[in-house]
C-alpha atoms as a PDB file:
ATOM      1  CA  UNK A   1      67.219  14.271 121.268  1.00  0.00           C
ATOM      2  CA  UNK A   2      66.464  16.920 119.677  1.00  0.00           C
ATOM      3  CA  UNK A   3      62.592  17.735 118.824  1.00  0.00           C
ATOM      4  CA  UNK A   4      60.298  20.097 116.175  1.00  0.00           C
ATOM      5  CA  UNK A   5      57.272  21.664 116.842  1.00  0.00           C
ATOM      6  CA  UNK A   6      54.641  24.616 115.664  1.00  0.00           C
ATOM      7  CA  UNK A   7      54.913  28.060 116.547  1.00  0.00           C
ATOM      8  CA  UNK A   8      51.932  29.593 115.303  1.00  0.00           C
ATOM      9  CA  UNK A   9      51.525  33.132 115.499  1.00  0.00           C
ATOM     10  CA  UNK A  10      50.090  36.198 114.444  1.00  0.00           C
ATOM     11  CA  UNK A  11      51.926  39.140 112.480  1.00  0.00           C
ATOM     12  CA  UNK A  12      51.100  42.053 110.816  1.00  0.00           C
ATOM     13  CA  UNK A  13      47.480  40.748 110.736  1.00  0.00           C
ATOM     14  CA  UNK A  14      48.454  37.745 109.057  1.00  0.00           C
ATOM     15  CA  UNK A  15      48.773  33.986 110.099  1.00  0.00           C
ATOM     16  CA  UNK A  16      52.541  32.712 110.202  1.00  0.00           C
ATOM     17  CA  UNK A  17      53.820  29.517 111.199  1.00  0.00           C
ATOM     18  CA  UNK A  18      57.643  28.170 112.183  1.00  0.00           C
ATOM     19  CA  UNK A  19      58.977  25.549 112.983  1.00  0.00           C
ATOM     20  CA  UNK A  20      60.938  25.470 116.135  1.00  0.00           C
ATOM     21  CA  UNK A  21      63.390  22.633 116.900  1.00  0.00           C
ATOM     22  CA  UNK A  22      64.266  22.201 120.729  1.00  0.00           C
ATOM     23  CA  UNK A  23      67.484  21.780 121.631  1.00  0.00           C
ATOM     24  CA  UNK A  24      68.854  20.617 124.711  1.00  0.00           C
ATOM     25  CA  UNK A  25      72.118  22.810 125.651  1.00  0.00           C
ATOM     26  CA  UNK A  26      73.954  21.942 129.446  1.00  0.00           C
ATOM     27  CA  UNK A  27      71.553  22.223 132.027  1.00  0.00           C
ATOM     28  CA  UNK A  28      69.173  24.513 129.800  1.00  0.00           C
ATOM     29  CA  UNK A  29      67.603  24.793 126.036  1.00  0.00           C
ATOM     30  CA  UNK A  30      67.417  26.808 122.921  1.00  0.00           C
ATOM     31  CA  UNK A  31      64.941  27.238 120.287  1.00  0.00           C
ATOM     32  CA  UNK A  32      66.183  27.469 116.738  1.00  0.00           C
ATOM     33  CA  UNK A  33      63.956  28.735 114.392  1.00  0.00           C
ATOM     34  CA  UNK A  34      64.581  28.908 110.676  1.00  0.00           C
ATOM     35  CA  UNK A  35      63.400  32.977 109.675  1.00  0.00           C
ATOM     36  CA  UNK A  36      64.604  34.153 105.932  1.00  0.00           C
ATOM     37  CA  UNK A  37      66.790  31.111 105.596  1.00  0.00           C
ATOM     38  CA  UNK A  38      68.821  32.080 109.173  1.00  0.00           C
ATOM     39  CA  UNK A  39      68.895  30.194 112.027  1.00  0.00           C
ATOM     40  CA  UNK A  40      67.781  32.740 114.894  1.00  0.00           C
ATOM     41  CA  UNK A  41      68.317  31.271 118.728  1.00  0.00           C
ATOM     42  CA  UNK A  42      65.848  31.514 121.385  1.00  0.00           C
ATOM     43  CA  UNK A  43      67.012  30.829 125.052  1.00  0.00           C
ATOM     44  CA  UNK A  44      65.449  31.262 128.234  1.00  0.00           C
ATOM     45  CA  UNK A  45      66.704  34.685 130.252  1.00  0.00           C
ATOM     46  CA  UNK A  46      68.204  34.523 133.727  1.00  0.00           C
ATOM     47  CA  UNK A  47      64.802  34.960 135.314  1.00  0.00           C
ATOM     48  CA  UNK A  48      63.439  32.358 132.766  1.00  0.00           C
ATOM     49  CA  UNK A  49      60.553  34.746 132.038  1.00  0.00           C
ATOM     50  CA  UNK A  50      61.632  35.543 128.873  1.00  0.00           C
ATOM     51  CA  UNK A  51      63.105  34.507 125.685  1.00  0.00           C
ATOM     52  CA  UNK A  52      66.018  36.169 123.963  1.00  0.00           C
ATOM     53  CA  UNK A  53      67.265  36.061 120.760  1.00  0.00           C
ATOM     54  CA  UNK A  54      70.445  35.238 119.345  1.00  0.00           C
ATOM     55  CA  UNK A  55      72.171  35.013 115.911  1.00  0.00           C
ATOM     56  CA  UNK A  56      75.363  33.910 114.953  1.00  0.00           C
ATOM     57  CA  UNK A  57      78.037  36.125 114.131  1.00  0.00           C
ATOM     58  CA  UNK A  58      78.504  35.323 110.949  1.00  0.00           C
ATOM     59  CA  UNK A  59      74.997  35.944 109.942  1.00  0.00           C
ATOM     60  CA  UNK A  60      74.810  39.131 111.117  1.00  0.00           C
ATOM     61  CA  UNK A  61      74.990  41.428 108.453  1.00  0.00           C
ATOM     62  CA  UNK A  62      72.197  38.988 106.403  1.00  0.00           C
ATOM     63  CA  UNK A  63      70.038  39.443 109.594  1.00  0.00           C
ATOM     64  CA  UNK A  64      69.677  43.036 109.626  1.00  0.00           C
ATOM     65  CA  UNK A  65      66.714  42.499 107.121  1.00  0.00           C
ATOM     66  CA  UNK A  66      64.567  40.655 109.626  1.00  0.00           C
ATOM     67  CA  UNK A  67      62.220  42.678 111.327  1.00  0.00           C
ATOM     68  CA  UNK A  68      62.585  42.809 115.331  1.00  0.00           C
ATOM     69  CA  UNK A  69      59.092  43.430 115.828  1.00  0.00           C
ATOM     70  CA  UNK A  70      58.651  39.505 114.159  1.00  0.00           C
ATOM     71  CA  UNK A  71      61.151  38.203 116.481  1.00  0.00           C
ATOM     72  CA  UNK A  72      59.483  40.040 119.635  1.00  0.00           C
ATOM     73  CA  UNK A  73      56.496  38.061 118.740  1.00  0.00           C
ATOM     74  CA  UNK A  74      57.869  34.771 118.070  1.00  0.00           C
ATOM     75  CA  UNK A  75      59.978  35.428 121.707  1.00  0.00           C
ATOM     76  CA  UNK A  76      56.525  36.173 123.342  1.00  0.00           C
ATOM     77  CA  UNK A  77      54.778  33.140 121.841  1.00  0.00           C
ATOM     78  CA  UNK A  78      57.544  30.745 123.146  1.00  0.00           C
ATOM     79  CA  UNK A  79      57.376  32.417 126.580  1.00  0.00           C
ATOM     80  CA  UNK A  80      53.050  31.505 126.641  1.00  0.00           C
ATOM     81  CA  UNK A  81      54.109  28.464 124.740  1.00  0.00           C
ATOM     82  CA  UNK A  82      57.356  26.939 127.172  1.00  0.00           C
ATOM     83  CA  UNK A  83      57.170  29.036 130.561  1.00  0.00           C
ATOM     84  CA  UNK A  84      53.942  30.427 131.131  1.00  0.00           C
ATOM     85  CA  UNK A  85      51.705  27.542 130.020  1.00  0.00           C
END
């Protein structure tokens, strides 16, 4: 079952908010989040500290236009948000 929720953060000095949709994967879990019309991946690291992203190969090239400092945050906010309640 797969499951939506808020990820409220702050960028840039602005308010954003996504919407993440959990998704159970073998023994662990990804975020998708929906940035620019791409699905970008978040899964938990080996030490399951951190979040990393992922995007699918074939979006690649569109993906270049998101900014990595946006994903960063949105990867930090699911760490507070998931493993470091």
């Amino acid at each position: 079952m797969d499951e939506d929720f808020e990820i409220q953060i702050i960028y840039n000095g602005k308010e954003a908010v996504f919407i993440g949709r959990l998704i159970k994967f073998g023994y662990s879990y990804r975020i998708v989040v929906e940035i620019e019309s791409q699905s970008i991946y978040f899964e938990p690291d080996e030490t399951r500290e951190h979040f990393r992203g992922l995007i699918e190969y074939e979006q690649l090239e569109q993906s270049k236009s998101i900014d990595k400092e946006l994903l960063k945050v949105i990867g930090e906010k699911l760490e507070k948000l998931l493993l470091n309640p």
